[in-house]
PDB file of N, CA and C in Angstrom:
ATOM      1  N   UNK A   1      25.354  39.091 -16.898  1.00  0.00           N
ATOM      2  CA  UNK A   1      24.744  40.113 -16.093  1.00  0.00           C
ATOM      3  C   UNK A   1      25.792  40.692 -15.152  1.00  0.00           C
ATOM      4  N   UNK A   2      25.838  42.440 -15.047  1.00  0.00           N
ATOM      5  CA  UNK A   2      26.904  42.945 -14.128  1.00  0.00           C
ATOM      6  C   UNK A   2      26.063  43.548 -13.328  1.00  0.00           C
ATOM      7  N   UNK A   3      26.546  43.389 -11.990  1.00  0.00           N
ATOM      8  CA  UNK A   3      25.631  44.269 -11.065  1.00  0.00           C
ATOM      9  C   UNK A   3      26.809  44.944 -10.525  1.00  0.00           C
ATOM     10  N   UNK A   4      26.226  46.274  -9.993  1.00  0.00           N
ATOM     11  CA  UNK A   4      27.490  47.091  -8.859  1.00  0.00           C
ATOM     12  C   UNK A   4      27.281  47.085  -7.840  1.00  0.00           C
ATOM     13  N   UNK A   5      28.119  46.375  -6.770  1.00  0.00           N
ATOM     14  CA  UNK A   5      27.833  46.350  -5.594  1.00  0.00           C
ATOM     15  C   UNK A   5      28.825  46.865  -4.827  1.00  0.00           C
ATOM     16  N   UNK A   6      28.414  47.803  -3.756  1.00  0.00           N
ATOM     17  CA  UNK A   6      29.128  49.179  -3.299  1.00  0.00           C
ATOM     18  C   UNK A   6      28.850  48.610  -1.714  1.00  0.00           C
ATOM     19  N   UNK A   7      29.974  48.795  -1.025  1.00  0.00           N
ATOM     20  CA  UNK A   7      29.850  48.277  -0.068  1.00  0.00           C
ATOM     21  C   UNK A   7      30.907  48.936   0.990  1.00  0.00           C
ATOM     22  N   UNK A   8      30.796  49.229   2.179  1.00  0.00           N
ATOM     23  CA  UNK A   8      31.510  50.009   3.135  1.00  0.00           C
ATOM     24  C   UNK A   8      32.093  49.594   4.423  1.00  0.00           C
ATOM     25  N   UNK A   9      33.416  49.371   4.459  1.00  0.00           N
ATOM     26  CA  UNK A   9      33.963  48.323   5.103  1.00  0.00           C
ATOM     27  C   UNK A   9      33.913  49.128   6.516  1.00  0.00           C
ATOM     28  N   UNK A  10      33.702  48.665   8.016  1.00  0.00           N
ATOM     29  CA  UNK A  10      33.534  49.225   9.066  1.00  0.00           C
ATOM     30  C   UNK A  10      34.757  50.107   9.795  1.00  0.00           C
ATOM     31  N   UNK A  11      35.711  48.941   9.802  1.00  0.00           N
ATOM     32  CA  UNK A  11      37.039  49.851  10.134  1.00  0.00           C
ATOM     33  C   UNK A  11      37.441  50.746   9.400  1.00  0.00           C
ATOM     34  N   UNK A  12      37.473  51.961   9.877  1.00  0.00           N
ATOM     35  CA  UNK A  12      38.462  53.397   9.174  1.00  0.00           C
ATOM     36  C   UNK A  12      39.919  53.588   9.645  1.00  0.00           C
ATOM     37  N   UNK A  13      40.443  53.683   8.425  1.00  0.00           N
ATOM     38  CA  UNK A  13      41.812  53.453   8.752  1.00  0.00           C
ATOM     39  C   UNK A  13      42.426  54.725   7.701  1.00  0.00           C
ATOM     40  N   UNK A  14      41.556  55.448   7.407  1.00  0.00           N
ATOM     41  CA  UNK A  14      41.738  56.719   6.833  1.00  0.00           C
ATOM     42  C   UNK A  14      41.327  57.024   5.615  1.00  0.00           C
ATOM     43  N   UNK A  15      41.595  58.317   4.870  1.00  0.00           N
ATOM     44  CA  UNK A  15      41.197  58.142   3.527  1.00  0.00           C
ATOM     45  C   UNK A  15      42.172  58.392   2.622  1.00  0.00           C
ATOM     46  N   UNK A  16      41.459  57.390   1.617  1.00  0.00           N
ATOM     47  CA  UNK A  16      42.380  57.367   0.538  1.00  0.00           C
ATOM     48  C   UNK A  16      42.204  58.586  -0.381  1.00  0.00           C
ATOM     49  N   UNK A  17      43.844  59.001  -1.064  1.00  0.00           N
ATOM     50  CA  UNK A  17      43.473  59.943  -1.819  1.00  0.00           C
ATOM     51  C   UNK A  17      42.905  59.546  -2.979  1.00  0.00           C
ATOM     52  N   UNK A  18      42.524  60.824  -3.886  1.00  0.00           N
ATOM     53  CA  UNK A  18      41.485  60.824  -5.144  1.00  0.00           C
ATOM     54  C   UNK A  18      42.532  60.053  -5.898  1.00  0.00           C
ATOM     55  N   UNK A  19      43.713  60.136  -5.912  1.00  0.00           N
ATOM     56  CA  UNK A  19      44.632  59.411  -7.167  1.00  0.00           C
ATOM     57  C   UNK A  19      44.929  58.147  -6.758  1.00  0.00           C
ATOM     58  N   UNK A  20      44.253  57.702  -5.341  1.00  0.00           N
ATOM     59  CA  UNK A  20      44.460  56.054  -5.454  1.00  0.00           C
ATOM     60  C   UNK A  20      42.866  55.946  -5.707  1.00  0.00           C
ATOM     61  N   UNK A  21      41.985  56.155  -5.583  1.00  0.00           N
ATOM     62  CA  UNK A  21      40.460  56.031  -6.247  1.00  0.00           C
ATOM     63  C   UNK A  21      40.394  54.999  -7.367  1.00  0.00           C
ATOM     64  N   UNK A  22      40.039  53.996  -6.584  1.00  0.00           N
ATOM     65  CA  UNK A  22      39.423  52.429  -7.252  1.00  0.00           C
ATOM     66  C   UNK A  22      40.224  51.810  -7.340  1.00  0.00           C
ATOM     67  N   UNK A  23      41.723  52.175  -7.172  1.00  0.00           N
ATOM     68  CA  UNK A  23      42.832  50.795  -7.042  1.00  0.00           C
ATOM     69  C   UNK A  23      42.199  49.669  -6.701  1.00  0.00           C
ATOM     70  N   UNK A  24      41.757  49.323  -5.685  1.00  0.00           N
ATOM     71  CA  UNK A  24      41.560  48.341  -5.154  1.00  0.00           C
ATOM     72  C   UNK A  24      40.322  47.173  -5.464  1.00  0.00           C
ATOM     73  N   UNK A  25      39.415  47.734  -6.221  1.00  0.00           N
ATOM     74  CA  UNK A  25      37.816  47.679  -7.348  1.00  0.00           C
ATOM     75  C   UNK A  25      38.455  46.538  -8.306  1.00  0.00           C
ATOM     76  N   UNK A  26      37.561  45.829  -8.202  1.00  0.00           N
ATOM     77  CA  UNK A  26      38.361  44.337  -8.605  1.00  0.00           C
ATOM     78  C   UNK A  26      36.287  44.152  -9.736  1.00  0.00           C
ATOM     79  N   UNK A  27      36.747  42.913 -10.552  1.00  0.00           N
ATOM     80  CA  UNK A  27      35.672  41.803 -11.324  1.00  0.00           C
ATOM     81  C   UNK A  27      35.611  41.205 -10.549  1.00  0.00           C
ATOM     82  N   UNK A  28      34.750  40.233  -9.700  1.00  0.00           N
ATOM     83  CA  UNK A  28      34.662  38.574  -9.674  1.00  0.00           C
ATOM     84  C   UNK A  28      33.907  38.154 -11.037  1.00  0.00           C
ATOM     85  N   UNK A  29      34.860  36.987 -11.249  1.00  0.00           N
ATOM     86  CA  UNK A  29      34.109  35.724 -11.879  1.00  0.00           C
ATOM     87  C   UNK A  29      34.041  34.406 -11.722  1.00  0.00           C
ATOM     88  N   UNK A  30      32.871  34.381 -11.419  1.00  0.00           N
ATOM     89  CA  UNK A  30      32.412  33.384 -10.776  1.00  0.00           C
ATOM     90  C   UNK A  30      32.567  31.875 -12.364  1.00  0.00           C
ATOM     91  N   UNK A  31      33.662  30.959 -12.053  1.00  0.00           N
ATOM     92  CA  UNK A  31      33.679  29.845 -12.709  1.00  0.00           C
ATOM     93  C   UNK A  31      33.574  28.381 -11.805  1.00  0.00           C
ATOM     94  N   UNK A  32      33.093  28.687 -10.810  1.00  0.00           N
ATOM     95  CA  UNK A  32      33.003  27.248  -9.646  1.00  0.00           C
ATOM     96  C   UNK A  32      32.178  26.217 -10.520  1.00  0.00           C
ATOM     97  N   UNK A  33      31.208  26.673 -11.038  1.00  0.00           N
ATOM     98  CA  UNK A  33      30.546  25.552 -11.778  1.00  0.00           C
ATOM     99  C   UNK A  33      28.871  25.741 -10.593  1.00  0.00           C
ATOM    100  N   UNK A  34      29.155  26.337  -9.815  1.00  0.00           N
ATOM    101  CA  UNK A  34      28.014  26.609  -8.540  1.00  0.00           C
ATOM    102  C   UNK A  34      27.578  28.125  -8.480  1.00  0.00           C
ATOM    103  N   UNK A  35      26.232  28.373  -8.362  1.00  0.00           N
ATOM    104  CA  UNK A  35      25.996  29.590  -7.863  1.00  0.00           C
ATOM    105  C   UNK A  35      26.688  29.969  -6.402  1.00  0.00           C
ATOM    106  N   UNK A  36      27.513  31.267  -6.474  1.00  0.00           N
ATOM    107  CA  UNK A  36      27.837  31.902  -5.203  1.00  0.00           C
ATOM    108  C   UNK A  36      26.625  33.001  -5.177  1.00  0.00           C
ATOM    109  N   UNK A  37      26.813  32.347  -3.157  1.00  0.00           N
ATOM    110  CA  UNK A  37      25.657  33.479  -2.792  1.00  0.00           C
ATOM    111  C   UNK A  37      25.743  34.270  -1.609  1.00  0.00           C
ATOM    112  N   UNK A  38      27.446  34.028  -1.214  1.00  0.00           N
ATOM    113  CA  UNK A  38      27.803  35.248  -0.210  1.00  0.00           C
ATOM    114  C   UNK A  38      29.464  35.508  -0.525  1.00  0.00           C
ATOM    115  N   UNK A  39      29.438  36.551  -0.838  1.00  0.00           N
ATOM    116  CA  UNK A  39      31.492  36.851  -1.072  1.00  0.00           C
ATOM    117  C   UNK A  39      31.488  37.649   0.431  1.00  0.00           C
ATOM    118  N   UNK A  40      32.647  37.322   1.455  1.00  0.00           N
ATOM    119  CA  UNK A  40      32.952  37.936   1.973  1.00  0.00           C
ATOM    120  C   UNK A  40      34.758  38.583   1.657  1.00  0.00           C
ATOM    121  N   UNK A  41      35.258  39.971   1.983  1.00  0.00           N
ATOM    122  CA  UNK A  41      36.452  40.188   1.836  1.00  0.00           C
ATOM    123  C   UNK A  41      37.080  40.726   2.932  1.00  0.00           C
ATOM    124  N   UNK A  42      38.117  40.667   3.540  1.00  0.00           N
ATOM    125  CA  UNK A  42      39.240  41.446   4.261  1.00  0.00           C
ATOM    126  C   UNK A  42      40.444  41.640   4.044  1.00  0.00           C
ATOM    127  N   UNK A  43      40.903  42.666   4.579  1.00  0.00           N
ATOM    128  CA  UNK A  43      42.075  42.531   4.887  1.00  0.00           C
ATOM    129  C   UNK A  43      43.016  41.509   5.291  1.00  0.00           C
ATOM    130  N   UNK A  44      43.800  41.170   4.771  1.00  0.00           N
ATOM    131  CA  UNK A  44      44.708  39.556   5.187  1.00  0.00           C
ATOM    132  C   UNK A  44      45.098  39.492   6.510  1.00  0.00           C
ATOM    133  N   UNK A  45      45.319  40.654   7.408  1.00  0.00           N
ATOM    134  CA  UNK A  45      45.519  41.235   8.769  1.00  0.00           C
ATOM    135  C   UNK A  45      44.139  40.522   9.567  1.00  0.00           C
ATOM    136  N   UNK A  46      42.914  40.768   8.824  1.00  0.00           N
ATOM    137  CA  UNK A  46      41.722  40.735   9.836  1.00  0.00           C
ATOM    138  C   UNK A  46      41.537  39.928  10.841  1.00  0.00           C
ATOM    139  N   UNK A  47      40.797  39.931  12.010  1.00  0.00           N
ATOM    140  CA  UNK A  47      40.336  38.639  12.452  1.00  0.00           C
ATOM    141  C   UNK A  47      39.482  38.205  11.823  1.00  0.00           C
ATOM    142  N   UNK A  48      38.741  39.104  11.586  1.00  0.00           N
ATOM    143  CA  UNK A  48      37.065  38.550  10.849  1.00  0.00           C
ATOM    144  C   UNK A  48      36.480  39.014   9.880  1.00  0.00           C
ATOM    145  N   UNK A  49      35.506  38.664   8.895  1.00  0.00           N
ATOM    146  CA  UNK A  49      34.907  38.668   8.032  1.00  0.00           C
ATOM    147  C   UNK A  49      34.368  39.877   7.731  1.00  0.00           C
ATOM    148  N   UNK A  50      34.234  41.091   6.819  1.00  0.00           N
ATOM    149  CA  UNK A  50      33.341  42.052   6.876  1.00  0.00           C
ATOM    150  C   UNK A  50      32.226  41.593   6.229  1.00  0.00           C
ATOM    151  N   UNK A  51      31.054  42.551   5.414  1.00  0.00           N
ATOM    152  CA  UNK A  51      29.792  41.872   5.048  1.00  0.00           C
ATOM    153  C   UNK A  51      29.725  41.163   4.381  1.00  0.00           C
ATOM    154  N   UNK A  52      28.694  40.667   4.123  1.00  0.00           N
ATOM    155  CA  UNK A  52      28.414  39.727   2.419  1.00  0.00           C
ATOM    156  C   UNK A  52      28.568  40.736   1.474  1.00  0.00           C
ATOM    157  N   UNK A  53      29.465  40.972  -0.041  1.00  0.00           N
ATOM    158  CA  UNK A  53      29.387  41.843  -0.498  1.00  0.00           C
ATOM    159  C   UNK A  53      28.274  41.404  -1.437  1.00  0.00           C
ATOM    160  N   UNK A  54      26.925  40.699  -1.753  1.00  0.00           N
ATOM    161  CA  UNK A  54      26.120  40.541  -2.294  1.00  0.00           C
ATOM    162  C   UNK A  54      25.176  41.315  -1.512  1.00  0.00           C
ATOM    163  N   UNK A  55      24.754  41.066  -0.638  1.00  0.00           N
ATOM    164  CA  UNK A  55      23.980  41.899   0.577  1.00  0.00           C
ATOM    165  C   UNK A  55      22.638  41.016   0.134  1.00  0.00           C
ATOM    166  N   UNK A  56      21.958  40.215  -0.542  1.00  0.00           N
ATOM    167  CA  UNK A  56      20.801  39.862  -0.931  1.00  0.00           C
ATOM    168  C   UNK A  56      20.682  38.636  -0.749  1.00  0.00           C
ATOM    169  N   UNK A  57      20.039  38.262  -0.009  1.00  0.00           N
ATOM    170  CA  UNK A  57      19.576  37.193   0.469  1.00  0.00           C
ATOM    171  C   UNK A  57      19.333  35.957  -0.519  1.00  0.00           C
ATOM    172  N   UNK A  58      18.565  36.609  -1.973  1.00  0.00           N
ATOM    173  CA  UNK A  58      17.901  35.723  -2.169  1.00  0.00           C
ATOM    174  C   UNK A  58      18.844  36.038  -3.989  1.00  0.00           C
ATOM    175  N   UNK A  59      20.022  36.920  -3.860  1.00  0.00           N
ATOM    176  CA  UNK A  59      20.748  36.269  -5.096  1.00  0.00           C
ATOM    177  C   UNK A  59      21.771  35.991  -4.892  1.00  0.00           C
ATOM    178  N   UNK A  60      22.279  35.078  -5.964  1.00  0.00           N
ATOM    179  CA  UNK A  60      23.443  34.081  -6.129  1.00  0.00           C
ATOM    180  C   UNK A  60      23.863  34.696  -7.154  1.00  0.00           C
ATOM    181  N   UNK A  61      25.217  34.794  -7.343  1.00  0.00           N
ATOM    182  CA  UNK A  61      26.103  35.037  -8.601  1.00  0.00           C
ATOM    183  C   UNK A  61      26.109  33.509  -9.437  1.00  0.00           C
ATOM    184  N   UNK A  62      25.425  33.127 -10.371  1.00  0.00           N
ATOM    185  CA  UNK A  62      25.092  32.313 -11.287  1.00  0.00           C
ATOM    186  C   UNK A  62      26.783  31.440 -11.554  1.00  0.00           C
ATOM    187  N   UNK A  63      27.725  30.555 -12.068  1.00  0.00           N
ATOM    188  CA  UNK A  63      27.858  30.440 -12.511  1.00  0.00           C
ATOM    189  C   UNK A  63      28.576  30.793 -14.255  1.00  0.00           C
ATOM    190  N   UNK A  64      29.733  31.752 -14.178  1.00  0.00           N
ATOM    191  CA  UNK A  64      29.892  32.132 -15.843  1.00  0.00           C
ATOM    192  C   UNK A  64      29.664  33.566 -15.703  1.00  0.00           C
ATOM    193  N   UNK A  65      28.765  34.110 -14.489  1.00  0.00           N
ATOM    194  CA  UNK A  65      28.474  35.660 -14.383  1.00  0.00           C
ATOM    195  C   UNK A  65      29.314  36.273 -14.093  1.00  0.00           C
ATOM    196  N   UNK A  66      29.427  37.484 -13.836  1.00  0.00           N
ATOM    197  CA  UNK A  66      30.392  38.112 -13.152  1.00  0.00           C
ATOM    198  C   UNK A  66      30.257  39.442 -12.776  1.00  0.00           C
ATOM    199  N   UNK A  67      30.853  40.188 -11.556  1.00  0.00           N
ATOM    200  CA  UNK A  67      29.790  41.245 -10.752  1.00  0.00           C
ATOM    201  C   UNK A  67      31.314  42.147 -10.323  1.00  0.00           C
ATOM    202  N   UNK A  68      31.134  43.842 -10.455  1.00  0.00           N
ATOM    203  CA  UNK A  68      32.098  44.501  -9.887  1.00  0.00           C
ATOM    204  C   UNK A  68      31.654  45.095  -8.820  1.00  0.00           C
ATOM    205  N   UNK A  69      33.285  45.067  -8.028  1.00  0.00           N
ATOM    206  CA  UNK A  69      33.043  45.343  -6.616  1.00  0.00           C
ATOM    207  C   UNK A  69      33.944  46.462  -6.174  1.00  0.00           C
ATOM    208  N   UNK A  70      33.240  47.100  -5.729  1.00  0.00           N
ATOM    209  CA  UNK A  70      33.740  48.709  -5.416  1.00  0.00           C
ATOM    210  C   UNK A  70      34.179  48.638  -4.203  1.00  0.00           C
ATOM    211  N   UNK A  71      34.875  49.368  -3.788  1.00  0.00           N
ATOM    212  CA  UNK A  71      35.394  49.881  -2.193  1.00  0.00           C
ATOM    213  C   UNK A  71      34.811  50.914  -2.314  1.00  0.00           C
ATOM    214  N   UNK A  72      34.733  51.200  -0.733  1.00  0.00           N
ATOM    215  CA  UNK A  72      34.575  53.131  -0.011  1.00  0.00           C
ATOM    216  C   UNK A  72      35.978  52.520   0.465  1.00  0.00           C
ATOM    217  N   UNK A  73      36.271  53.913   0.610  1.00  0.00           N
ATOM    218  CA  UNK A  73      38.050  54.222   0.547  1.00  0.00           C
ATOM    219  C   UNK A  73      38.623  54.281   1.979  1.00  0.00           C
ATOM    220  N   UNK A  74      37.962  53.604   2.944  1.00  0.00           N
ATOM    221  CA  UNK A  74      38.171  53.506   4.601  1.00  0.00           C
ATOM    222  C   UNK A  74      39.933  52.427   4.502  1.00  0.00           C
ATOM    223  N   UNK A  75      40.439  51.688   3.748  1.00  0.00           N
ATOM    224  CA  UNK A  75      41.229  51.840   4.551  1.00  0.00           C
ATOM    225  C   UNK A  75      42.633  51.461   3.516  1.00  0.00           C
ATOM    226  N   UNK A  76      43.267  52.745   3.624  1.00  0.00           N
ATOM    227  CA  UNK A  76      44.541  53.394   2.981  1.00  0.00           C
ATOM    228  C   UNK A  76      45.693  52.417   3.020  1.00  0.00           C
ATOM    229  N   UNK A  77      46.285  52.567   2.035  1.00  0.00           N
ATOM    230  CA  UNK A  77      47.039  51.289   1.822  1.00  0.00           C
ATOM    231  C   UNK A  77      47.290  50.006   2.212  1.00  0.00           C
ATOM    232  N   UNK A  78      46.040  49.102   2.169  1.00  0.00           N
ATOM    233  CA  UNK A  78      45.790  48.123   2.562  1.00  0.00           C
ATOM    234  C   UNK A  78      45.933  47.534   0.791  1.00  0.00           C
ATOM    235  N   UNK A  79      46.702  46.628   0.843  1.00  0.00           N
ATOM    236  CA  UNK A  79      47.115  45.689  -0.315  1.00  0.00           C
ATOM    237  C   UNK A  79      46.504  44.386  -0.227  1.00  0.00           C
ATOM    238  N   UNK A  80      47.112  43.387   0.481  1.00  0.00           N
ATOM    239  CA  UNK A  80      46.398  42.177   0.622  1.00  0.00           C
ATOM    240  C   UNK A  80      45.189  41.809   1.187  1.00  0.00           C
ATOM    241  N   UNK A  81      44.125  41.392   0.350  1.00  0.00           N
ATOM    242  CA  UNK A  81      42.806  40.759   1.075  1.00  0.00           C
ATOM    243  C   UNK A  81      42.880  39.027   0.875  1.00  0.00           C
ATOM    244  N   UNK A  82      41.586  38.716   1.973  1.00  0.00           N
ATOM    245  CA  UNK A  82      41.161  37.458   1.686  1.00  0.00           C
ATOM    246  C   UNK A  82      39.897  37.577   1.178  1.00  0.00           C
ATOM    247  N   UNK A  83      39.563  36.338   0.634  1.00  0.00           N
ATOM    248  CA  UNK A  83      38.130  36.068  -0.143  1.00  0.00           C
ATOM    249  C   UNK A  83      37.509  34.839   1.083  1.00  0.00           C
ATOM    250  N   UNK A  84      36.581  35.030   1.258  1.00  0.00           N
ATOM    251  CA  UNK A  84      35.311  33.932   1.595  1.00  0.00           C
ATOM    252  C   UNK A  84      34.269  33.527   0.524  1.00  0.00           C
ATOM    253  N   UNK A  85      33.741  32.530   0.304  1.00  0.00           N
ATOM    254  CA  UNK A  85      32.670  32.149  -0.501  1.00  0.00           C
ATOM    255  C   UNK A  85      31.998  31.325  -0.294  1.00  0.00           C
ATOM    256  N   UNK A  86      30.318  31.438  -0.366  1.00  0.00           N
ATOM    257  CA  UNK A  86      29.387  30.267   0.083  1.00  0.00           C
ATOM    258  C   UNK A  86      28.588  30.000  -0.985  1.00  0.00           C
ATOM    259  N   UNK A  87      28.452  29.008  -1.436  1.00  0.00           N
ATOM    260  CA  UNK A  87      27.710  28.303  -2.474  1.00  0.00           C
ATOM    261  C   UNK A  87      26.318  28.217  -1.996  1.00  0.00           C
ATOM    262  N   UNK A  88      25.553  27.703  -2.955  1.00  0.00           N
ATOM    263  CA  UNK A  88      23.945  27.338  -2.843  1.00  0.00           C
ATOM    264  C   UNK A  88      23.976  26.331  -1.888  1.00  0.00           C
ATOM    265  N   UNK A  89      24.933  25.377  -1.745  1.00  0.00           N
ATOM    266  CA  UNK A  89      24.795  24.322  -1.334  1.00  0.00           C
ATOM    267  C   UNK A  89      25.396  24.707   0.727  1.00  0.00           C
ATOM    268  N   UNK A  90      25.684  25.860   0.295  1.00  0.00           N
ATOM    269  CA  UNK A  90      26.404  26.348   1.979  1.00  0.00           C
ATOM    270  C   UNK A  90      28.140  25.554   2.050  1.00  0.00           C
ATOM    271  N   UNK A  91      28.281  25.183   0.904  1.00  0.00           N
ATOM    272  CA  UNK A  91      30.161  24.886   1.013  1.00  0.00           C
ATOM    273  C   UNK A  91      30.608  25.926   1.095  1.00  0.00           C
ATOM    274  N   UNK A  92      32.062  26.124   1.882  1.00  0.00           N
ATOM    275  CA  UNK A  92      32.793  27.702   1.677  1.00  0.00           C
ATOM    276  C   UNK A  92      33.843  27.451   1.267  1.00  0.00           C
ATOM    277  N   UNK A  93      34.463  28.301   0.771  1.00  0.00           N
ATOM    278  CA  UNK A  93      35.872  28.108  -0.121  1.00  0.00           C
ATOM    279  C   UNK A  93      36.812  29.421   0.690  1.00  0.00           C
ATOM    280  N   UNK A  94      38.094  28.903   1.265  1.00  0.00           N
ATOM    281  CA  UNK A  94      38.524  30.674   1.338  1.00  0.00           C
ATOM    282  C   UNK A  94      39.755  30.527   0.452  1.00  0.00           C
ATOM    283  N   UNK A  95      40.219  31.988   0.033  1.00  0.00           N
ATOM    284  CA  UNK A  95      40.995  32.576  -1.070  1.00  0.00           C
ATOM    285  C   UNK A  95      42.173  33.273  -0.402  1.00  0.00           C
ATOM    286  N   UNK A  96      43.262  33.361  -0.671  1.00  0.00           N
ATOM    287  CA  UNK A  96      44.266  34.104   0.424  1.00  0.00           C
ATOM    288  C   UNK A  96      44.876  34.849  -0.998  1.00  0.00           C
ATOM    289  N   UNK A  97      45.421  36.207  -0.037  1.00  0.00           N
ATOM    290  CA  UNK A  97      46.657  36.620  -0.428  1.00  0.00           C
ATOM    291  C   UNK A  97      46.356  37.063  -1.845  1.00  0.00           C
ATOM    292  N   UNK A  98      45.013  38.262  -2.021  1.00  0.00           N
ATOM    293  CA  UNK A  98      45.327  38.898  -3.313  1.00  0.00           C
ATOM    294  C   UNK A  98      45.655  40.911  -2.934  1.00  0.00           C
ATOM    295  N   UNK A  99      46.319  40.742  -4.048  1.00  0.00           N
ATOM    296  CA  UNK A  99      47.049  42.069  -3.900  1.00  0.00           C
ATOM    297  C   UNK A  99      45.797  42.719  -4.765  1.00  0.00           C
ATOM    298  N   UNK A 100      44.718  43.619  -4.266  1.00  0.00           N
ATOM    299  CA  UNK A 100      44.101  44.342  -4.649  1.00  0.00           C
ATOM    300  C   UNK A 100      44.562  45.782  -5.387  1.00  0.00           C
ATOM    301  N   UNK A 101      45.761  45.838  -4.862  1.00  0.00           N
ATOM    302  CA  UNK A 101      46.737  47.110  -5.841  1.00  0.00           C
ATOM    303  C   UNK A 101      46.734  47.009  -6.924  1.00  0.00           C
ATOM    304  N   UNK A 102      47.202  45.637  -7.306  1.00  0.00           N
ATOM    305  CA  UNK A 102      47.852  45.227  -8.667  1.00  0.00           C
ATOM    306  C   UNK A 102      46.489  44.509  -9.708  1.00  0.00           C
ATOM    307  N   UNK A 103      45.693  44.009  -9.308  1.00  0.00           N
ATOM    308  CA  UNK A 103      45.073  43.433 -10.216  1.00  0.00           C
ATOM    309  C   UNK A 103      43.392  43.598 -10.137  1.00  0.00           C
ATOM    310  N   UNK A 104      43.144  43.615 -10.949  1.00  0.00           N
ATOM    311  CA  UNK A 104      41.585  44.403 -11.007  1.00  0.00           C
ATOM    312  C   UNK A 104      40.599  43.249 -11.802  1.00  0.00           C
ATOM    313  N   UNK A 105      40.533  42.142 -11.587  1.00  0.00           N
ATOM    314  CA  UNK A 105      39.739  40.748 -11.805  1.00  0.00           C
ATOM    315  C   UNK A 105      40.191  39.364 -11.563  1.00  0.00           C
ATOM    316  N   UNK A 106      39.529  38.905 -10.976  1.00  0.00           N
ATOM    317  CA  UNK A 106      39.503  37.098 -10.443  1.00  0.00           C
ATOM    318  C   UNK A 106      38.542  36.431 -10.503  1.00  0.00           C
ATOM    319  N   UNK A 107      39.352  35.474 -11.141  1.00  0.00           N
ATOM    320  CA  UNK A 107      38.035  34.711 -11.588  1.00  0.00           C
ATOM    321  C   UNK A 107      38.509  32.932 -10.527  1.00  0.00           C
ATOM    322  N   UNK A 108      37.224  33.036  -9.951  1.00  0.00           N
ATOM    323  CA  UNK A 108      37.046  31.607  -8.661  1.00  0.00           C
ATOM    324  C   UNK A 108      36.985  30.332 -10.120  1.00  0.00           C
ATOM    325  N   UNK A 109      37.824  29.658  -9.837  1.00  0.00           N
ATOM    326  CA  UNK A 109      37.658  28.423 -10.564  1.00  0.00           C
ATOM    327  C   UNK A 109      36.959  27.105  -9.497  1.00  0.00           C
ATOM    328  N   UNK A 110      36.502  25.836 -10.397  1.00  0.00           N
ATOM    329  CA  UNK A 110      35.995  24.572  -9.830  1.00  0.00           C
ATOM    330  C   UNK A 110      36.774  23.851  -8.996  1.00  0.00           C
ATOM    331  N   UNK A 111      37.952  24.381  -9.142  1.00  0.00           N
ATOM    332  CA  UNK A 111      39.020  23.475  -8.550  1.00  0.00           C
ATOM    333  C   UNK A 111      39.389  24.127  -7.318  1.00  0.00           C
ATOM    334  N   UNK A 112      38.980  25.063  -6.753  1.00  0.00           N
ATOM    335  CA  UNK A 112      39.332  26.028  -5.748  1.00  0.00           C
ATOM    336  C   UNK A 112      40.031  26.975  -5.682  1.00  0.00           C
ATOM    337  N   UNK A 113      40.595  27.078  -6.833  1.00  0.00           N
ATOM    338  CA  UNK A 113      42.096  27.997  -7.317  1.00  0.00           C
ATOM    339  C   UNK A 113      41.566  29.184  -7.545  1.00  0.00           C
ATOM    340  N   UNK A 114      42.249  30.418  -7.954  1.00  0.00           N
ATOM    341  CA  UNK A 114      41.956  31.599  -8.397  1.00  0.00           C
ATOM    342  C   UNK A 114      42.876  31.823  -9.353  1.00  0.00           C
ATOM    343  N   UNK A 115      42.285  32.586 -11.030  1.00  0.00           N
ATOM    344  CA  UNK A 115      43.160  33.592 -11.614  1.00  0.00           C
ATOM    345  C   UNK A 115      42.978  34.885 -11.223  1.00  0.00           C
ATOM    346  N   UNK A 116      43.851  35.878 -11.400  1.00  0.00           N
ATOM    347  CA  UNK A 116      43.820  36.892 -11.562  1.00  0.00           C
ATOM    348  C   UNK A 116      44.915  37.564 -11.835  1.00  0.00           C
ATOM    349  N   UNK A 117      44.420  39.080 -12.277  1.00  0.00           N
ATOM    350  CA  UNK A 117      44.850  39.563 -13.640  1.00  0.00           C
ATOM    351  C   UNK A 117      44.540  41.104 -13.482  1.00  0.00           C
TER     352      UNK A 117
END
């Protein structure tokens, strides 16, 4: 199951042009072996967390699923994010240091690790 989840990060830091449009639009895949049921992302700069990019309370990314995630284009050459993740069980996992320029899917493994590609 793919869902699109579109989501609008608070800080504006300008706009991106039409020819960088979706650079940054990544897969998750979820391989923890656990339903995830909150992704948070930032900037590697951030202090803090922007939204849940699930926004739904009451779904979890299953396990084996996997869901694309869009940017609004607020903030212009921003390369490195972090990942947050909360399981069913409320464990969190954080993720450092992906270059959203370069690679357009990651997949969360059981072991805590990330591919991507």
């Amino acid at each position: 199951m793919r869902k699109i989840i579109v989501f609008t990060l608070a800080l504006m830091l300008g706009t991106i042009s039409l020819s960088q449009a979706g650079q940054q639009d990544f897969t998750l895949v979820n391989d923890t072996g656990r339903p995830i049921c909150d992704v948070y992302i930032s900037p590697d700069n951030a202090r803090d967390w922007q939204e849940d990019l699930l926004r739904n309370d009451k779904y979890c990314l299953p396990s084996g699923e996997s869901i694309d995630i869009s940017f609004d284009r607020s903030f212009r050459g921003v390369k490195m994010w972090d990942m947050r993740i909360v399981d069913d069980k409320g464990n969190e996992t954080i993720y450092e240091d992906f270059n959203l320029m370069q690679i357009s899917n990651i997949r969360l493994r059981r072991n805590g690790t990330a591919e991507y590609w």
